[in-house]
PDB file of N, CA and C in Angstrom:
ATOM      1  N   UNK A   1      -1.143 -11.927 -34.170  1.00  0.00           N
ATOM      2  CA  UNK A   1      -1.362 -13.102 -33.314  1.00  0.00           C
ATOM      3  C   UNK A   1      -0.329 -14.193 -33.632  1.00  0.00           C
ATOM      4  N   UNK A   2      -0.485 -14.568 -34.716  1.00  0.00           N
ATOM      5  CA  UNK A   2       0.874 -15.743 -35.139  1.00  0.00           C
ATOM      6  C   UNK A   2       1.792 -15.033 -35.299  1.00  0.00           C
ATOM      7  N   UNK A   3       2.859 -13.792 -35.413  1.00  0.00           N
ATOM      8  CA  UNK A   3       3.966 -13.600 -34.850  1.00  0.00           C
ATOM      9  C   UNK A   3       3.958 -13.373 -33.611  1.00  0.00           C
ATOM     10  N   UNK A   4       3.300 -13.528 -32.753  1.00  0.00           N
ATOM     11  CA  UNK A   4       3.319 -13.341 -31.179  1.00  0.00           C
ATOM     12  C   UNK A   4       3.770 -14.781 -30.892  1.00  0.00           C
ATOM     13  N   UNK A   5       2.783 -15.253 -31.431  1.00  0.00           N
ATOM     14  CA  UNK A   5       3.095 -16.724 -31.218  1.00  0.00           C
ATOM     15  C   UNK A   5       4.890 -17.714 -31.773  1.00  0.00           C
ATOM     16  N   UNK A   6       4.581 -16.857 -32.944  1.00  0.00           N
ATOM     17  CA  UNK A   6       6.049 -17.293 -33.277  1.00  0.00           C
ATOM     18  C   UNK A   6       7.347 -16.731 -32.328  1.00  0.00           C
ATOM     19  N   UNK A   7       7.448 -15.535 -32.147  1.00  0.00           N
ATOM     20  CA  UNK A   7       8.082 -14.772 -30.895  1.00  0.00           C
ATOM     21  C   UNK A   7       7.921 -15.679 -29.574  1.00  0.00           C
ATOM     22  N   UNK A   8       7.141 -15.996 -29.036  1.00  0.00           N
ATOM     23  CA  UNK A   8       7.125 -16.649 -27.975  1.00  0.00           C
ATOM     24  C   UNK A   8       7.811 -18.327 -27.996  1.00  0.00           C
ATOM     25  N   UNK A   9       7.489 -18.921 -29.002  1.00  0.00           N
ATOM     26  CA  UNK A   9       8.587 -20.078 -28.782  1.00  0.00           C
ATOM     27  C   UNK A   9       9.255 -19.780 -29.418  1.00  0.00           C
ATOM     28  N   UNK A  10      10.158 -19.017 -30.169  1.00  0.00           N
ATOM     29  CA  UNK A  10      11.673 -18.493 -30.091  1.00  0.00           C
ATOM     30  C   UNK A  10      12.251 -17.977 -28.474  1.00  0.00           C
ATOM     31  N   UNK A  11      11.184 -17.440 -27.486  1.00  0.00           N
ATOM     32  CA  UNK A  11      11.908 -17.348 -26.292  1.00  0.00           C
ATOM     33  C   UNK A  11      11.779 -18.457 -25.610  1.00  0.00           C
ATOM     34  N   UNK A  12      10.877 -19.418 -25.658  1.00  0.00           N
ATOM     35  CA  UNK A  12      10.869 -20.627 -25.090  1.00  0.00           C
ATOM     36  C   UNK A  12      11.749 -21.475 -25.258  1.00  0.00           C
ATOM     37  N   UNK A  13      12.678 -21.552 -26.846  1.00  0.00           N
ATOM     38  CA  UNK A  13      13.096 -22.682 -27.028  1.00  0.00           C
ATOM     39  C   UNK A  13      14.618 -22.060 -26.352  1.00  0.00           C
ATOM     40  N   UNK A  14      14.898 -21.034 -26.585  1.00  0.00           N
ATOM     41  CA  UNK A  14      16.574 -20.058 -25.917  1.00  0.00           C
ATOM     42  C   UNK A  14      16.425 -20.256 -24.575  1.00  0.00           C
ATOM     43  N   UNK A  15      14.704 -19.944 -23.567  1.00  0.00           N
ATOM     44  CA  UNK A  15      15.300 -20.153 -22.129  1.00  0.00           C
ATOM     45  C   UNK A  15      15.510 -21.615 -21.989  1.00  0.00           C
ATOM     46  N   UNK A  16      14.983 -22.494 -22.579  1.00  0.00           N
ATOM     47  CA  UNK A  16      15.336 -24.175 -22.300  1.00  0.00           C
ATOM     48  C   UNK A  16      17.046 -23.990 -22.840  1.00  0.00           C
ATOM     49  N   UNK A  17      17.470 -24.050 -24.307  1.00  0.00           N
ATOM     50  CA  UNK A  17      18.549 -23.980 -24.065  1.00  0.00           C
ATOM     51  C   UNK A  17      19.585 -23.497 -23.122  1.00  0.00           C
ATOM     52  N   UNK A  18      19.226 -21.938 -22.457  1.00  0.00           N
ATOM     53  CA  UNK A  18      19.696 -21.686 -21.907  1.00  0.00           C
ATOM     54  C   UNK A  18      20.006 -22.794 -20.563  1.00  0.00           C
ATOM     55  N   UNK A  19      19.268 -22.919 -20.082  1.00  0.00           N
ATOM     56  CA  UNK A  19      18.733 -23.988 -18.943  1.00  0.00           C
ATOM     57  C   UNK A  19      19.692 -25.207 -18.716  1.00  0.00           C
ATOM     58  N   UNK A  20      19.789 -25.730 -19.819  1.00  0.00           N
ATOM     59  CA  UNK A  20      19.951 -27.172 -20.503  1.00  0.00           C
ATOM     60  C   UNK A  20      21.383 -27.133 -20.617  1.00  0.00           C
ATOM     61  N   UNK A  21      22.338 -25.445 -20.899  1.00  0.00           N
ATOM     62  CA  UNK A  21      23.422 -25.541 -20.723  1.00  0.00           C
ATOM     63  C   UNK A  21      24.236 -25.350 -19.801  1.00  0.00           C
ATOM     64  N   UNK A  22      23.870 -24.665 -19.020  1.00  0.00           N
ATOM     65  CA  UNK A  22      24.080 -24.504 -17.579  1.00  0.00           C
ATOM     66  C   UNK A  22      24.083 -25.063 -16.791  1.00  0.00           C
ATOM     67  N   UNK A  23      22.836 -26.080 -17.039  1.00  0.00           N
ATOM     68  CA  UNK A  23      22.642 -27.689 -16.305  1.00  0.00           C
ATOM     69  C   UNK A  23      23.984 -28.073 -16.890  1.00  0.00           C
ATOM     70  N   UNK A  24      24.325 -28.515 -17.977  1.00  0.00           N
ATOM     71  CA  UNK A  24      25.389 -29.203 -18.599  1.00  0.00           C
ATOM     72  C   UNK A  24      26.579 -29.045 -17.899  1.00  0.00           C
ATOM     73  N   UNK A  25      26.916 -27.750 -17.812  1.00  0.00           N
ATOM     74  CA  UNK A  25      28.386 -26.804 -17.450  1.00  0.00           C
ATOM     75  C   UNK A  25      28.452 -27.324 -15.947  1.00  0.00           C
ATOM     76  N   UNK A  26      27.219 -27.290 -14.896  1.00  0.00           N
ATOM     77  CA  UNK A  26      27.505 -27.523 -14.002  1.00  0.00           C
ATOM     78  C   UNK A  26      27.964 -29.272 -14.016  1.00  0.00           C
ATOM     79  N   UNK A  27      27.151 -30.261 -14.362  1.00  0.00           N
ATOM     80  CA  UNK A  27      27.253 -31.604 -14.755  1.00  0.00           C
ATOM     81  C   UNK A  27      29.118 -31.988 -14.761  1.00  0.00           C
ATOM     82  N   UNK A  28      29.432 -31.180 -15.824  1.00  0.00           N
ATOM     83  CA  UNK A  28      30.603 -31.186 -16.222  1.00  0.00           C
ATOM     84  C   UNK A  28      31.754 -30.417 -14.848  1.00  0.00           C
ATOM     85  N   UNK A  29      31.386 -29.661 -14.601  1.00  0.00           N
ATOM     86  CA  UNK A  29      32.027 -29.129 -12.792  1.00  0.00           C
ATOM     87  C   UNK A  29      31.959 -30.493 -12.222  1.00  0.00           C
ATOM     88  N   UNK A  30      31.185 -31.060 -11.929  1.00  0.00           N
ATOM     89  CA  UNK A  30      30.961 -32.050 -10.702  1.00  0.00           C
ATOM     90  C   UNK A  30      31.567 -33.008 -11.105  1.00  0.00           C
ATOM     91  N   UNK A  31      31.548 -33.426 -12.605  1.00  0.00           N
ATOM     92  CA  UNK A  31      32.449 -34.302 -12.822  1.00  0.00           C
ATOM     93  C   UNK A  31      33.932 -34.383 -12.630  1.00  0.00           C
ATOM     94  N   UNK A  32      34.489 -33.020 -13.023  1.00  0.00           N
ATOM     95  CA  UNK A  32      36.234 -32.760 -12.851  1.00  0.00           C
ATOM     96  C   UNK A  32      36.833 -32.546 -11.278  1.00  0.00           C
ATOM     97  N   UNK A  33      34.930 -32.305 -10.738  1.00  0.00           N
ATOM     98  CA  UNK A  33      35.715 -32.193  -8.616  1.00  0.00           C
ATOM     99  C   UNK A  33      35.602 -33.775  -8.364  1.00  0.00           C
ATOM    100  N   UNK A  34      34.487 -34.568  -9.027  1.00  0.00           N
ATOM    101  CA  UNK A  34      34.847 -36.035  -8.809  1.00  0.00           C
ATOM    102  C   UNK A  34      36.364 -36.873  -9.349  1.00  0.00           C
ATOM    103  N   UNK A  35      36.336 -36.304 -10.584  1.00  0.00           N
ATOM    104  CA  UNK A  35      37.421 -37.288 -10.900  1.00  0.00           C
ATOM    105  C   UNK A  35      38.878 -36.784 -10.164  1.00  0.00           C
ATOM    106  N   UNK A  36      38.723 -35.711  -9.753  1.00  0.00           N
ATOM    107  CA  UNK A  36      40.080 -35.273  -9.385  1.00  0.00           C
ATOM    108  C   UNK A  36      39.892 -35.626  -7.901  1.00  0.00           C
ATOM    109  N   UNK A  37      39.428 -35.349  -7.108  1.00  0.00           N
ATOM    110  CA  UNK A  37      39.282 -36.614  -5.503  1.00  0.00           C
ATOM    111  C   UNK A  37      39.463 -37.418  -5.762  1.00  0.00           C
ATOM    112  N   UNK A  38      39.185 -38.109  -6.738  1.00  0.00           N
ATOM    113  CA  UNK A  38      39.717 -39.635  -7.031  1.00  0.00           C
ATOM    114  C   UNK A  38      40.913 -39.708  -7.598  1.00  0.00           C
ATOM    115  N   UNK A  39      41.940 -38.849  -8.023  1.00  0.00           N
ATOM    116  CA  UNK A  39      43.141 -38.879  -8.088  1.00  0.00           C
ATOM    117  C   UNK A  39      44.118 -38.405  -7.114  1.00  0.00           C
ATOM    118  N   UNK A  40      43.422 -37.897  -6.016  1.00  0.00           N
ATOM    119  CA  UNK A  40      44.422 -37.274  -4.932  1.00  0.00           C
ATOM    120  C   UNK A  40      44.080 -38.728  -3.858  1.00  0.00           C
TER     121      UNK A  40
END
């Protein structure tokens, strides 16, 4: 029971990271198509 439990937020805390970086990566896209329209 408590390694189930432990197993399960080890996958909880990887899909948030996962999540959280991808959010990021895109964040960071939108920023370099903004700043670069604003240099052309």
């Amino acid at each position: 029971m408590v390694k189930c439990k432990i197993w399960f937020r080890k996958e909880l805390v990887e899909t948030i990271w996962l999540i959280s970086v991808s959010a990021f990566k895109d964040e960071n896209h939108l920023l370099e198509l903004t700043m670069r329209n604003e240099n052309t």
